[in-house]
N, C-alpha and C. Protein backbone atom coordinates (compact mmCIF):
# COMPACT_ATOMS: atom_id res chain seq x y z
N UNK A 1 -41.19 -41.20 30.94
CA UNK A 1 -40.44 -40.31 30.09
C UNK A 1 -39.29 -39.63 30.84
N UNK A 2 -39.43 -39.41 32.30
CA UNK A 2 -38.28 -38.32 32.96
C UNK A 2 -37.16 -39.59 33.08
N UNK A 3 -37.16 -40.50 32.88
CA UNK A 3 -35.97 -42.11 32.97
C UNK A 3 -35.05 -41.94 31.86
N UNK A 4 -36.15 -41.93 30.85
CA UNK A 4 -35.24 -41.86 29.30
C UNK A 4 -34.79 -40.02 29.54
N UNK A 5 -35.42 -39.54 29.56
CA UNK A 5 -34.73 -38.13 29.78
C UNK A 5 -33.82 -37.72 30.12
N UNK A 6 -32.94 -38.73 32.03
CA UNK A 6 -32.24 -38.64 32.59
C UNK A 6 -31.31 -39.64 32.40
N UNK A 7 -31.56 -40.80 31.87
CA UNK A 7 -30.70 -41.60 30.62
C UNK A 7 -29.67 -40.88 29.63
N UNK A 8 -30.33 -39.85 28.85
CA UNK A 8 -29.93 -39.58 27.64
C UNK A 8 -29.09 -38.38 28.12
N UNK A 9 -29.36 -37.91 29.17
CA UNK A 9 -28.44 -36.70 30.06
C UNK A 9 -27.43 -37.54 30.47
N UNK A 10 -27.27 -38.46 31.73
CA UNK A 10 -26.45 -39.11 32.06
C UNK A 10 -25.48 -39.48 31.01
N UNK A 11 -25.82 -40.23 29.82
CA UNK A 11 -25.17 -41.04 28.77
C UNK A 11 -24.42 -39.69 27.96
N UNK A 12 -25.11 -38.23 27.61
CA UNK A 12 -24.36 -37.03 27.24
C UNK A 12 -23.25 -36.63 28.08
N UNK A 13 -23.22 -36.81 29.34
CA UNK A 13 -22.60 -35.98 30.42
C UNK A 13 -21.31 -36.99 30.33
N UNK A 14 -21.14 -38.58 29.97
CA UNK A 14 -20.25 -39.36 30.23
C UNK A 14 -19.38 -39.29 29.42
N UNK A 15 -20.65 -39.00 27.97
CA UNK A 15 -19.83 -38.90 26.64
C UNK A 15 -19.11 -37.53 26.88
N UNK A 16 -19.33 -36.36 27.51
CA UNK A 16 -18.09 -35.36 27.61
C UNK A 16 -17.41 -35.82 28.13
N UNK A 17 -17.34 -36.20 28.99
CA UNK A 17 -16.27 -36.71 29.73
C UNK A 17 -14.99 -37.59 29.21
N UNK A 18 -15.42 -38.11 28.43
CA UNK A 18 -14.59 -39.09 28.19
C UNK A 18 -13.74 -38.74 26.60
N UNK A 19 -14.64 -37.35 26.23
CA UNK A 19 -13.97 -36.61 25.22
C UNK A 19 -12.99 -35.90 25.63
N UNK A 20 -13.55 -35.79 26.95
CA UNK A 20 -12.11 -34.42 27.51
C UNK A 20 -10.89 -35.09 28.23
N UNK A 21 -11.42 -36.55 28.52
CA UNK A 21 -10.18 -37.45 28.89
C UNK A 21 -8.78 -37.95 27.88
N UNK A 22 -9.72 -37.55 26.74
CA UNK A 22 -8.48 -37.89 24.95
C UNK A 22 -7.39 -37.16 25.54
N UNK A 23 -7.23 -35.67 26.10
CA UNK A 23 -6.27 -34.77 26.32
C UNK A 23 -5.55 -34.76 27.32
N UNK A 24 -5.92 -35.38 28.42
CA UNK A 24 -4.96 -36.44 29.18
C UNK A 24 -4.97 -37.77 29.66
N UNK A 25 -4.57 -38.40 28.23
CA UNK A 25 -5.09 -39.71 28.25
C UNK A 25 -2.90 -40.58 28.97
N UNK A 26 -2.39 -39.91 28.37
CA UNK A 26 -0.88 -40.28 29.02
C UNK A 26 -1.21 -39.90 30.40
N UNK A 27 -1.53 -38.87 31.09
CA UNK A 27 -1.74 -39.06 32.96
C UNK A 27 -2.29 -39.96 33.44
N UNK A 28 -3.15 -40.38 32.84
CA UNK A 28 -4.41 -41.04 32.98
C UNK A 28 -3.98 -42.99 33.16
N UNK A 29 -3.73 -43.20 32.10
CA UNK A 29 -2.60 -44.35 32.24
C UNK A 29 -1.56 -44.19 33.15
N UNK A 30 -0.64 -43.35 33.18
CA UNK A 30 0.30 -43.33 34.57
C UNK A 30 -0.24 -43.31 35.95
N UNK A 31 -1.25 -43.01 35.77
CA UNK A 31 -1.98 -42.73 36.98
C UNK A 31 -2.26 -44.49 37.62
N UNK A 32 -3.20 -44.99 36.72
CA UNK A 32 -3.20 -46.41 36.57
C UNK A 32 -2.79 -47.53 36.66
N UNK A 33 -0.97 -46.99 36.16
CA UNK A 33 0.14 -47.98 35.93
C UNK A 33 0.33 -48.83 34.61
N UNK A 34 -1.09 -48.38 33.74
CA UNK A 34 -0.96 -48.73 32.29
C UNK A 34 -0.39 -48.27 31.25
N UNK A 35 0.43 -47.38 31.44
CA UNK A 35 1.17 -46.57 30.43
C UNK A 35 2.07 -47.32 29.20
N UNK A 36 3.30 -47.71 30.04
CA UNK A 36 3.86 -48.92 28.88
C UNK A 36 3.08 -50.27 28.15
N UNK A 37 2.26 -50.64 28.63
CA UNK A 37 1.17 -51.05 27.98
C UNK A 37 0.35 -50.42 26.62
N UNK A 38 -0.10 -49.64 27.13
CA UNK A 38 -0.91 -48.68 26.52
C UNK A 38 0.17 -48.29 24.81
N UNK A 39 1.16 -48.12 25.33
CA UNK A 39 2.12 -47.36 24.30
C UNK A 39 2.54 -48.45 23.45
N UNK A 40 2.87 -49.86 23.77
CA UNK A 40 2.82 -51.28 23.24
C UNK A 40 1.83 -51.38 22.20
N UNK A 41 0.75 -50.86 22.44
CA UNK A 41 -0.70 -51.33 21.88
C UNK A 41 -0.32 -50.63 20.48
N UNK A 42 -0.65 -49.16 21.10
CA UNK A 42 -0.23 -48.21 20.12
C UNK A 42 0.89 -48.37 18.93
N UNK A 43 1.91 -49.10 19.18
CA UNK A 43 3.14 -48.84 18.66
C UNK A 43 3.08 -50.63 17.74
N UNK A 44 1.86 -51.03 17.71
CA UNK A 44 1.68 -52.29 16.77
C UNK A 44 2.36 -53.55 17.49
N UNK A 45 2.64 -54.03 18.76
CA UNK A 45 3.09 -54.73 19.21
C UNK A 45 2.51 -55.90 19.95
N UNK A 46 0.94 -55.26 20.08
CA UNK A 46 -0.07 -56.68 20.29
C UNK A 46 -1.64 -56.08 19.53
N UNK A 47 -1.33 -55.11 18.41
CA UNK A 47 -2.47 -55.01 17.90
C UNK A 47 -2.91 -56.19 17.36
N UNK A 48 -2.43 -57.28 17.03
CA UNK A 48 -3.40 -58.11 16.68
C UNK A 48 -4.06 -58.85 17.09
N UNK A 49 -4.50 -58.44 18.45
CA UNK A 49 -5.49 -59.08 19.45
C UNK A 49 -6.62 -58.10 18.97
N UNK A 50 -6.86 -57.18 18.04
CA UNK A 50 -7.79 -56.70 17.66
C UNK A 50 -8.63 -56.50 16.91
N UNK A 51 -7.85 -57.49 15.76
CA UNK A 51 -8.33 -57.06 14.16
C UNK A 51 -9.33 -58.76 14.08
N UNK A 52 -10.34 -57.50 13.25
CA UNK A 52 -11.83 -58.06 13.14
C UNK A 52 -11.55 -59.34 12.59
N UNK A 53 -12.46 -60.35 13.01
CA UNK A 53 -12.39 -61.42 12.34
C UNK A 53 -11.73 -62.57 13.06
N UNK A 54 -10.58 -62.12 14.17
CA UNK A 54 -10.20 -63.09 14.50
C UNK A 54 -9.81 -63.44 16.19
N UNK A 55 -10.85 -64.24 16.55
CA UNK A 55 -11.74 -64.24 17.12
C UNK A 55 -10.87 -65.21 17.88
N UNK A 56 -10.19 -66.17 17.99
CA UNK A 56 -9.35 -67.86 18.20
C UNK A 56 -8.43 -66.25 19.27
N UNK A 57 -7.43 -65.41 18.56
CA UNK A 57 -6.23 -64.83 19.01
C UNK A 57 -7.04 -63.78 20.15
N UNK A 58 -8.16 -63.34 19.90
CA UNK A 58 -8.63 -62.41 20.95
C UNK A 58 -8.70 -63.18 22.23
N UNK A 59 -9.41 -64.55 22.37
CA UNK A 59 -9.29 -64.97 23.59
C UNK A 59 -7.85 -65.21 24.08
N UNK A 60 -6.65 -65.33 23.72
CA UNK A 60 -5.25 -65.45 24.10
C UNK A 60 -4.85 -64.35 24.46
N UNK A 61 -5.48 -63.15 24.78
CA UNK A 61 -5.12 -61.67 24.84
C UNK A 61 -5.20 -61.85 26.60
């Protein structure tokens, strides 16, 4: 029981984390070097490596 306990802590503690990363998610990418990328995605320019269903164009991503 103290596994799943420290599981479900660990897995809470990441999930903050990664809530509080939304608010600098532009540093975060610059930081990286993914930024113009990132903003590509966003801006509909290779979203369709994403949309459900199609499965052939995701592996060409």
């Amino acid at each position: 029981m103290k596994r799943l306990r420290l599981g479900a802590v660990l897995h809470f503690l990441i999930a903050i984390g990664h809530v509080g990363c939304l608010f600098a998610l532009d540093e975060a990418f610059e930081a990286y070097g993914i930024r113009e990328i990132m903003h590509q995605m966003v801006s509909g320019h290779v979203s369709w490596c994403y949309w459900p269903g199609v499965k052939e164009r995701a592996t060409m991503c």
